[in-house]
C-alpha atoms as a PDB file:
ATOM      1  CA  UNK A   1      26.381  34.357   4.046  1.00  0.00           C
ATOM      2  CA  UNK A   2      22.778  35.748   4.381  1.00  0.00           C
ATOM      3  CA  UNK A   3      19.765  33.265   5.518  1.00  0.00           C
ATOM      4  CA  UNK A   4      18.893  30.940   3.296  1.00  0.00           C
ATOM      5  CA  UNK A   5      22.410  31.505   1.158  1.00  0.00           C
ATOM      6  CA  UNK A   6      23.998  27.786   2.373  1.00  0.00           C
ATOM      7  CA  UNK A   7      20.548  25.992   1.601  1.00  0.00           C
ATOM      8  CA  UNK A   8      20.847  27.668  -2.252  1.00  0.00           C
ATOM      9  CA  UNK A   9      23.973  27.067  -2.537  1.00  0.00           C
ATOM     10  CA  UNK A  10      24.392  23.563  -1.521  1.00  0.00           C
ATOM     11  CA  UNK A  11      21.322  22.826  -3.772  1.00  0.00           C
ATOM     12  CA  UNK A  12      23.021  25.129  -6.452  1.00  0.00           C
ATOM     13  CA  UNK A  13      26.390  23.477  -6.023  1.00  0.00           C
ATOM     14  CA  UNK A  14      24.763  19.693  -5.777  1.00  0.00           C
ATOM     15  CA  UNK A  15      22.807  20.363  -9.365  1.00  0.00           C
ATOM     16  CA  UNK A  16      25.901  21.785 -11.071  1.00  0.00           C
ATOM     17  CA  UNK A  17      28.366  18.594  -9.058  1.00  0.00           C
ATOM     18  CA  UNK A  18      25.436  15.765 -10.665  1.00  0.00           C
ATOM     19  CA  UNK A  19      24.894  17.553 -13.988  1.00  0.00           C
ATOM     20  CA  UNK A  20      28.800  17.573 -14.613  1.00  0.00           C
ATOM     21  CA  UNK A  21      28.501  13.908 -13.389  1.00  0.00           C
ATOM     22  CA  UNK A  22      25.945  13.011 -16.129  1.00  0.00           C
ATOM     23  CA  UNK A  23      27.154  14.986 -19.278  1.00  0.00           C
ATOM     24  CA  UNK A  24      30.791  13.823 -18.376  1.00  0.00           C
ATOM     25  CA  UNK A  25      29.145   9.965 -18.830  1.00  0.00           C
ATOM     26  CA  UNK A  26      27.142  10.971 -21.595  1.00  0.00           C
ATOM     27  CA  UNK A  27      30.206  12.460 -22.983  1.00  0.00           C
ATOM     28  CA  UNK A  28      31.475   8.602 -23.383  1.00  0.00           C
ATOM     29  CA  UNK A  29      30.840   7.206 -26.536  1.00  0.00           C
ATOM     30  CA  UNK A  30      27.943   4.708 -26.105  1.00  0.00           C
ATOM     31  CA  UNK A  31      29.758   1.933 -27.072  1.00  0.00           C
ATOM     32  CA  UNK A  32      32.554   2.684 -24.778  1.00  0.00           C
ATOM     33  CA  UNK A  33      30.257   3.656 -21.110  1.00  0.00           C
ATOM     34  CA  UNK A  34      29.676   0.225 -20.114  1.00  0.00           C
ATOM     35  CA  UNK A  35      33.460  -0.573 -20.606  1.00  0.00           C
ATOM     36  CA  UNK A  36      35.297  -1.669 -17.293  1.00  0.00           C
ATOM     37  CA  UNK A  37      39.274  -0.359 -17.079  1.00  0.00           C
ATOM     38  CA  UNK A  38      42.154  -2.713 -15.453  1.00  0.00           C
ATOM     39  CA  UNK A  39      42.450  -0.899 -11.976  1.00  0.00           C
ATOM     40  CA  UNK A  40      43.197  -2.138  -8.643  1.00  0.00           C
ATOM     41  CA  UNK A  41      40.264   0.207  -7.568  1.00  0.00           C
ATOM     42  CA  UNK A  42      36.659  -1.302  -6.344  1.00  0.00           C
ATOM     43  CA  UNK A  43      34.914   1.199  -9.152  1.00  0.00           C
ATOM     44  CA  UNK A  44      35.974  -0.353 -12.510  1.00  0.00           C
ATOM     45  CA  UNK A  45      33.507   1.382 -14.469  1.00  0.00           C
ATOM     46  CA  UNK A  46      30.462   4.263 -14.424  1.00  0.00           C
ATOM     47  CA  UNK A  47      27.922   1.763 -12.860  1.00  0.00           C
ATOM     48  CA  UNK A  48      29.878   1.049 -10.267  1.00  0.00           C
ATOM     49  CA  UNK A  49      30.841   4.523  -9.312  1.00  0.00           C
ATOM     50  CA  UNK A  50      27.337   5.426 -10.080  1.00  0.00           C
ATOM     51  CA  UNK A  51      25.736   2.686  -7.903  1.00  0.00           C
ATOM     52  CA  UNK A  52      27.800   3.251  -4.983  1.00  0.00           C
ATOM     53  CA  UNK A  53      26.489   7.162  -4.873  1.00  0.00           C
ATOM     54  CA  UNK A  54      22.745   5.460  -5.111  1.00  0.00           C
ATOM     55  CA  UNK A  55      23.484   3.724  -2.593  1.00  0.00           C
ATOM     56  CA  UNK A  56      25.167   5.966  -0.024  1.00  0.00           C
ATOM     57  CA  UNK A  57      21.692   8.636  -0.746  1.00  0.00           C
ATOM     58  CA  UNK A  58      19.626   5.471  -0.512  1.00  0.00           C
ATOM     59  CA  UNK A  59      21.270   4.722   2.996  1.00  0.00           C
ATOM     60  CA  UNK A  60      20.667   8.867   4.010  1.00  0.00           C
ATOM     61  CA  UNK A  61      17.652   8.748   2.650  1.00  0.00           C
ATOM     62  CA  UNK A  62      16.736   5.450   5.261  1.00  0.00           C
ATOM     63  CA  UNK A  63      18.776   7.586   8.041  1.00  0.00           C
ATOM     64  CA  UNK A  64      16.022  10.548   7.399  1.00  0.00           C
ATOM     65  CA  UNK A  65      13.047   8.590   7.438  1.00  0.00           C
ATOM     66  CA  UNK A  66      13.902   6.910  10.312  1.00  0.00           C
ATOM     67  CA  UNK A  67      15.713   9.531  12.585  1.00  0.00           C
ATOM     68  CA  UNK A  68      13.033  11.912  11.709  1.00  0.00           C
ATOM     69  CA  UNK A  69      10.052   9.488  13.077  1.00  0.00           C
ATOM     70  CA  UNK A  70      11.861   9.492  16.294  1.00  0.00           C
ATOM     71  CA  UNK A  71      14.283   6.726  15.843  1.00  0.00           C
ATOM     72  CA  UNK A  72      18.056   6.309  15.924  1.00  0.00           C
ATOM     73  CA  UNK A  73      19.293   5.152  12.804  1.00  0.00           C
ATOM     74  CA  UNK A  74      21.880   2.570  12.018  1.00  0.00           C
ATOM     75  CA  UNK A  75      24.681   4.364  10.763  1.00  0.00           C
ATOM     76  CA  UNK A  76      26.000   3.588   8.408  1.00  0.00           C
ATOM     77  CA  UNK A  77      23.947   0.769   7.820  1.00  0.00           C
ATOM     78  CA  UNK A  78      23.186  -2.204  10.361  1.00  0.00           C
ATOM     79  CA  UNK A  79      25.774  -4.507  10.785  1.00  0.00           C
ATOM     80  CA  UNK A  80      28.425  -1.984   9.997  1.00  0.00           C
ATOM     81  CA  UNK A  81      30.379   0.354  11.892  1.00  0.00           C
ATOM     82  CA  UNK A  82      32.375   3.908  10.595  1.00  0.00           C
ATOM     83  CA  UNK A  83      35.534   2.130  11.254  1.00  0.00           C
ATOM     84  CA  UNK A  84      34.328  -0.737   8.259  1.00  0.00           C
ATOM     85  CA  UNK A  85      33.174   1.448   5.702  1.00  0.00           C
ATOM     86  CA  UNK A  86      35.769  -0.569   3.395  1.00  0.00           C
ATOM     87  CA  UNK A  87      33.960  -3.740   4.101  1.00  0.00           C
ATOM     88  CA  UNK A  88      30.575  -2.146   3.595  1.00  0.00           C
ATOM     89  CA  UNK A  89      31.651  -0.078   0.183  1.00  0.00           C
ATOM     90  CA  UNK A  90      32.757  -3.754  -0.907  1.00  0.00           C
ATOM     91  CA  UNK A  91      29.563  -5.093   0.069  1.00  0.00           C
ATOM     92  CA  UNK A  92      27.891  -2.216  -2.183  1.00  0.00           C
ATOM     93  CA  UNK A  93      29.973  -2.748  -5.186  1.00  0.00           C
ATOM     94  CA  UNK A  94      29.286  -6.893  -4.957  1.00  0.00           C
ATOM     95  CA  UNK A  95      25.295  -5.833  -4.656  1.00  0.00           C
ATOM     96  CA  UNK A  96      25.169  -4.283  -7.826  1.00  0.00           C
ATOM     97  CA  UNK A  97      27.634  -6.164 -10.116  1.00  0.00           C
ATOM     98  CA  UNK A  98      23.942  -6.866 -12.532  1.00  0.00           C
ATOM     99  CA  UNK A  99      22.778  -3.847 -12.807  1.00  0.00           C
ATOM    100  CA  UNK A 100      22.823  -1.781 -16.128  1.00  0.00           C
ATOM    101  CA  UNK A 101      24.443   1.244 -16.654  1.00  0.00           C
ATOM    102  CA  UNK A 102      20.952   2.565 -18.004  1.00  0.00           C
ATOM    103  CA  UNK A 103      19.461   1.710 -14.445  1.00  0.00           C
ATOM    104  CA  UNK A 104      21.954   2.930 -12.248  1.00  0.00           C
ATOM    105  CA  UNK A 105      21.692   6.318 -14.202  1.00  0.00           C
ATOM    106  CA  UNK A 106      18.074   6.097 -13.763  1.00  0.00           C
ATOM    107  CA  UNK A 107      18.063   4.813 -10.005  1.00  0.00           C
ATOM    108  CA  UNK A 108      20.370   7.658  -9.215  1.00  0.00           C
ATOM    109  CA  UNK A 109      18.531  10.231 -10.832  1.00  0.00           C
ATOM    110  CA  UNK A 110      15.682   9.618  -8.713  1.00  0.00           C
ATOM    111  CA  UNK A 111      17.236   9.730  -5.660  1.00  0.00           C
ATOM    112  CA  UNK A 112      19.216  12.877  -6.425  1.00  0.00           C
ATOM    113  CA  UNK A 113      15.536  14.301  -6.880  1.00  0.00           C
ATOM    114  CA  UNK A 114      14.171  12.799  -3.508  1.00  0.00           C
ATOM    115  CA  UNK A 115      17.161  13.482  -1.999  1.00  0.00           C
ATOM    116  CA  UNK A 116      16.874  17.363  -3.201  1.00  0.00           C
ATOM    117  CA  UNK A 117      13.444  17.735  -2.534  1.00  0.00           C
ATOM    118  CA  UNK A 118      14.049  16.657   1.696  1.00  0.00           C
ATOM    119  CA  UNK A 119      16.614  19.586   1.136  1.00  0.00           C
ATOM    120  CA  UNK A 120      14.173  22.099  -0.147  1.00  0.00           C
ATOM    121  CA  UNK A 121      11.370  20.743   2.939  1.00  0.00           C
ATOM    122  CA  UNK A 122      13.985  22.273   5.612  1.00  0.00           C
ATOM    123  CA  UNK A 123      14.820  25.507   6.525  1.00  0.00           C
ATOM    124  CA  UNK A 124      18.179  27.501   6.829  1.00  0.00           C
ATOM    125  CA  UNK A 125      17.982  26.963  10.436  1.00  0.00           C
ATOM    126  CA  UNK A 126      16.783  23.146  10.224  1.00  0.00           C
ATOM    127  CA  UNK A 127      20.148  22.454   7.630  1.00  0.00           C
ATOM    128  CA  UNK A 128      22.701  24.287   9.632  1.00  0.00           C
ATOM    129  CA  UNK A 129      22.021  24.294  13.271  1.00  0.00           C
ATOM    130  CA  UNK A 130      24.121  21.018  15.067  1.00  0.00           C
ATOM    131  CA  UNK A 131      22.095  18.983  17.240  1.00  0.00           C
ATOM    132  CA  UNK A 132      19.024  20.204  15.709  1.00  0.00           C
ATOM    133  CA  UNK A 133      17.590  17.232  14.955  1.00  0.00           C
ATOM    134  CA  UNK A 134      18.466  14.199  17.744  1.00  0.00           C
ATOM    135  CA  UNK A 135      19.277  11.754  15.253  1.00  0.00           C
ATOM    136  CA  UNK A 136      22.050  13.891  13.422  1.00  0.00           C
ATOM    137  CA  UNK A 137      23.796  13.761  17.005  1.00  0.00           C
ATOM    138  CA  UNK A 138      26.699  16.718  17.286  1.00  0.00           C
ATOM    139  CA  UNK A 139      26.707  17.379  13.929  1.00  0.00           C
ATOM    140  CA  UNK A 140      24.279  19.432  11.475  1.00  0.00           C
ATOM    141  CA  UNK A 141      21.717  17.979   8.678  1.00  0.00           C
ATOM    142  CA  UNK A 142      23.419  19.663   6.151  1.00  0.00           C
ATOM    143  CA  UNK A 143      26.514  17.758   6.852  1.00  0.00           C
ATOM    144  CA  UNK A 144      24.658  14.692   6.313  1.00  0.00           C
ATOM    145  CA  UNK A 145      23.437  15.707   3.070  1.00  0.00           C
ATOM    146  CA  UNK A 146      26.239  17.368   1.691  1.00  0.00           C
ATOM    147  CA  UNK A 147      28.246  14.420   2.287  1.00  0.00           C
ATOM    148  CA  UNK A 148      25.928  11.590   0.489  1.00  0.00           C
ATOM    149  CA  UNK A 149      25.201  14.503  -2.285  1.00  0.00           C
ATOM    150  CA  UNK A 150      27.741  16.985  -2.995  1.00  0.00           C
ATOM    151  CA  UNK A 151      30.964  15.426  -1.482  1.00  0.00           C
ATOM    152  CA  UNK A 152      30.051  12.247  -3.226  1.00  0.00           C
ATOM    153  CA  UNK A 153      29.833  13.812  -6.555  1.00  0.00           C
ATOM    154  CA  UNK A 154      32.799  15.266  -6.631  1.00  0.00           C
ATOM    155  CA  UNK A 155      34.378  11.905  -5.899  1.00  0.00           C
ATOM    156  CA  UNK A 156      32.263  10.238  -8.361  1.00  0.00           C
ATOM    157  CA  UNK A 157      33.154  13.077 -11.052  1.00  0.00           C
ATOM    158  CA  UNK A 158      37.092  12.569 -10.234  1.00  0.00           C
ATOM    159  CA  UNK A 159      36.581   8.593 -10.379  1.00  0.00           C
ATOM    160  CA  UNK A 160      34.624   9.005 -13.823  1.00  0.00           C
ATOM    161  CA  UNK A 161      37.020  11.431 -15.415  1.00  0.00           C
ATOM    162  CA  UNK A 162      39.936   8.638 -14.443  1.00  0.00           C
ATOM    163  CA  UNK A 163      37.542   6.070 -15.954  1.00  0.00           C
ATOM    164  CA  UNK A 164      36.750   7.761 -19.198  1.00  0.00           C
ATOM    165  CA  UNK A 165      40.563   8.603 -20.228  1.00  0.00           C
ATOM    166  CA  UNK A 166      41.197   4.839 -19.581  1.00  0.00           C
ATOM    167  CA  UNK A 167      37.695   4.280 -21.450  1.00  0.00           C
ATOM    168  CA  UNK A 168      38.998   6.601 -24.514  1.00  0.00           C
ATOM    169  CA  UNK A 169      42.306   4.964 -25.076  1.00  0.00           C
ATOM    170  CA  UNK A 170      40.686   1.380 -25.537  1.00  0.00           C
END
């Protein structure tokens, strides 16, 4: 790909991954979105699949900040280690057990656009070179942002489309 073709796209592919994300929710009868299903899975319903993506840009978004005033970041969050990311995804999902639907939708709306706009502030170089930036160690930027935006709303679009056929036969 030409410069500046893998910053486009991921923004490209990021907008298209949240908007399906949204309309597939919206898609929901509003009577039926705040419904939990009977799962074994952590996510029962769209807030909590919704609230764990907020939460995962909220923790890059404290990685950023930090790494990029000259610090090295907790990763993933302090306290926790790569190895216990099922112990800190549970600790996530018990955070956010009273928060609305309407506010998750809203909290991670905002932090898509935050989240987008650091994107847009870095060039094609900046995104894609590894080791760039100290705090993103041996890997790349973009890997850290494709992974809290685009990887994680493909999951959350999977886990939502499971959730609404389960929703729609209630």
């Amino acid at each position: 790909m030409s410069e500046g073709m893998l910053k486009e796209k991921l923004l490209a592919d990021n907008e298209m991954q949240f908007e399906a994300l949204l309309n597939l929710i919206k898609s929901v009868p509003a009577r039926k979105r705040t419904l939990s299903v009977d799962s074994s899975d952590r996510d029962k319903n769209f807030r909590d699949v919704i609230m764990h993506v907020y939460e995962w840009q909220a923790m890059l978004e404290r990685w950023y900040r930090e790494g990029m005033d000259g610090d090295s970041p907790f990763m993933p969050a302090p306290g926790y280690k790569w190895r216990n990311l099922h112990s800190l995804n549970q600790q996530i999902w018990e955070a956010y057990q009273e928060v609305t639907l309407k506010q998750a939708l809203k909290k991670v709306t905002l932090s898509h656009e935050r989240v987008t706009a650091l994107i847009k502030r870095h060039t094609e170089e900046e995104l894609m070179t590894k080791k760039y930036y100290k705090w993103t160690k041996t890997s790349s930027l973009h890997t850290y942002f494709a992974a809290n935006t685009l990887s994680h709303y493909i999951w959350a679009l999977k886990k939502c489309k499971n959730i609404a056929v389960k929703i729609q036969r209630t």
